[in-house]
Protein backbone atom coordinates (compact mmCIF):
# COMPACT_ATOMS: atom_id res chain seq x y z
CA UNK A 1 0.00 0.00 0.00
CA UNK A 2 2.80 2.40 0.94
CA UNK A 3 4.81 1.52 -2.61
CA UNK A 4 1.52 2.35 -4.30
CA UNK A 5 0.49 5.44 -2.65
CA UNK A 6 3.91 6.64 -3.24
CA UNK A 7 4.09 5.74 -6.79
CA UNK A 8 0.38 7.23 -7.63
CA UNK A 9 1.39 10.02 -5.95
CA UNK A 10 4.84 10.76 -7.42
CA UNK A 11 3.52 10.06 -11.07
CA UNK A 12 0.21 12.22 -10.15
CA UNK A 13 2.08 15.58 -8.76
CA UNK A 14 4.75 15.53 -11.65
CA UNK A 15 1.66 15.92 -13.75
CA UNK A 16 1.01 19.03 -15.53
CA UNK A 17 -2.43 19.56 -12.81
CA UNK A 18 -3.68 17.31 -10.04
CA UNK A 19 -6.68 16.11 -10.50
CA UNK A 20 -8.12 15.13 -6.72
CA UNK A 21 -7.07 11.85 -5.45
CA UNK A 22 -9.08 10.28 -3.19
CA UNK A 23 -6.27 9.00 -0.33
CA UNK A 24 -9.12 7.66 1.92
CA UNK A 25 -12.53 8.03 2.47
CA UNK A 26 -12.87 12.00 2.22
CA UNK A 27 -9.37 13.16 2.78
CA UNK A 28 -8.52 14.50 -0.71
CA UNK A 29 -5.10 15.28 -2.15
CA UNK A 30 -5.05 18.05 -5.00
CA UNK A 31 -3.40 21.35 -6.88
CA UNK A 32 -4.65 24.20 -5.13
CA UNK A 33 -4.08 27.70 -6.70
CA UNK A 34 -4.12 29.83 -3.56
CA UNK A 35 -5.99 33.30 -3.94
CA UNK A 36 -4.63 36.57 -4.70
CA UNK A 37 -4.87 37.49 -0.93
CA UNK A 38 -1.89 34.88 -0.43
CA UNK A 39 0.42 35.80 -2.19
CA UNK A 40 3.45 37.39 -0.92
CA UNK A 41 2.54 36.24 2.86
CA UNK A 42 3.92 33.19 4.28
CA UNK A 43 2.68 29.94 4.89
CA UNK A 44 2.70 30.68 9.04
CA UNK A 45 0.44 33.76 8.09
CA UNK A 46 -1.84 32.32 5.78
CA UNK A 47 -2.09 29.87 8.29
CA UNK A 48 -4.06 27.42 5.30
CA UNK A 49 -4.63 24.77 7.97
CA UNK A 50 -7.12 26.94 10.34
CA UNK A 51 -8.46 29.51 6.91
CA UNK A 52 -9.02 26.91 4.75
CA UNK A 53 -8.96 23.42 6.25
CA UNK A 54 -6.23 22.67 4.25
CA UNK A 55 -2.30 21.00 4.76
CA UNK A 56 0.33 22.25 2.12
CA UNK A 57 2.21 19.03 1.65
CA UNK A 58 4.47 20.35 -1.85
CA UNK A 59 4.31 23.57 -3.84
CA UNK A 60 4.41 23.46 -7.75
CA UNK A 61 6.24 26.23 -9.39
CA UNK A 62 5.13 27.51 -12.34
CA UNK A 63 7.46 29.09 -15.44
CA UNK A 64 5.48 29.68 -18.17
CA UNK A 65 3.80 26.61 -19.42
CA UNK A 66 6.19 24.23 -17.34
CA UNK A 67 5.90 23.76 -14.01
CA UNK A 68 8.20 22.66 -11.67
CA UNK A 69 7.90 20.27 -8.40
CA UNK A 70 9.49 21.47 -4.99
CA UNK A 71 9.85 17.95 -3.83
CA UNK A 72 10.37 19.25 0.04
CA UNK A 73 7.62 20.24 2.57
CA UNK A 74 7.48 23.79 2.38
CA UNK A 75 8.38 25.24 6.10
CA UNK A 76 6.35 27.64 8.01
CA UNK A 77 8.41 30.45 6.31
CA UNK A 78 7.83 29.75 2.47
CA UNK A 79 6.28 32.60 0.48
CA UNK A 80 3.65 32.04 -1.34
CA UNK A 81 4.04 33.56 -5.22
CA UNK A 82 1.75 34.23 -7.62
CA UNK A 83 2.87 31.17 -10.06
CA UNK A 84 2.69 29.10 -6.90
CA UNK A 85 -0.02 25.99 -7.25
CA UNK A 86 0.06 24.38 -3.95
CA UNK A 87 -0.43 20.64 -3.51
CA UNK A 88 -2.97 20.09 -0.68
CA UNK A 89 -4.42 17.73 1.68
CA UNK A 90 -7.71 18.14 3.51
CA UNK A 91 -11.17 16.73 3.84
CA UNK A 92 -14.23 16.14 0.81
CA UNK A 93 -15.68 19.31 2.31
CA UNK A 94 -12.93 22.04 2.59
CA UNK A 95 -11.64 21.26 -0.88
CA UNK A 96 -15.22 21.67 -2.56
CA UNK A 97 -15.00 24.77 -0.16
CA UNK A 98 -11.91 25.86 -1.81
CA UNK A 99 -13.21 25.32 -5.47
CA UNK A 100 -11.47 22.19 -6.64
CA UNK A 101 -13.35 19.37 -6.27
């Protein structure tokens, strides 16, 4: 179970977009593209967890029509950028509450 979780999960992020991915019964993994009102603050300040219900677990960053995979946890710190689609982690509820699913 661990190998395939992993391996779905590698071969979904490196995708161009994340499509949700159902990791067990309503806890949803997905791309996220955080709102205008994020950007420039950090990750500590957004404080995603409590606003939105949901756990940054990678950030994707985006140069023109590639993007490119952080493949660390981004720390309390990180800035969030415009071009930033962040790969997220939260219940059925808070990510049809954030507009992706």
């Amino acid at each position: 179970l661990k190998m395939d979780t992993a391996g779905g999960f590698a071969r979904a992020a490196s995708a161009s977009t994340l499509e949700p991915v159902e990791l067990a019964r309503g806890l949803f993994l997905t791309e996220w593209n955080p709102p205008s009102s994020l950007w420039g603050r950090t990750l500590k300040d957004c404080r995603p967890p409590a606003t939105y219900g949901l756990y940054v677990v990678l950030v994707k960053k985006k140069t023109g029509a590639d993007a490119t995979l952080l493949p660390i946890l981004p720390g309390p710190d990180y800035v969030v950028a415009e071009n930033d689609a962040l790969i997220v982690c939260g219940s059925e509820a808070d990510i049809k509450q954030a507009g992706k699913l």
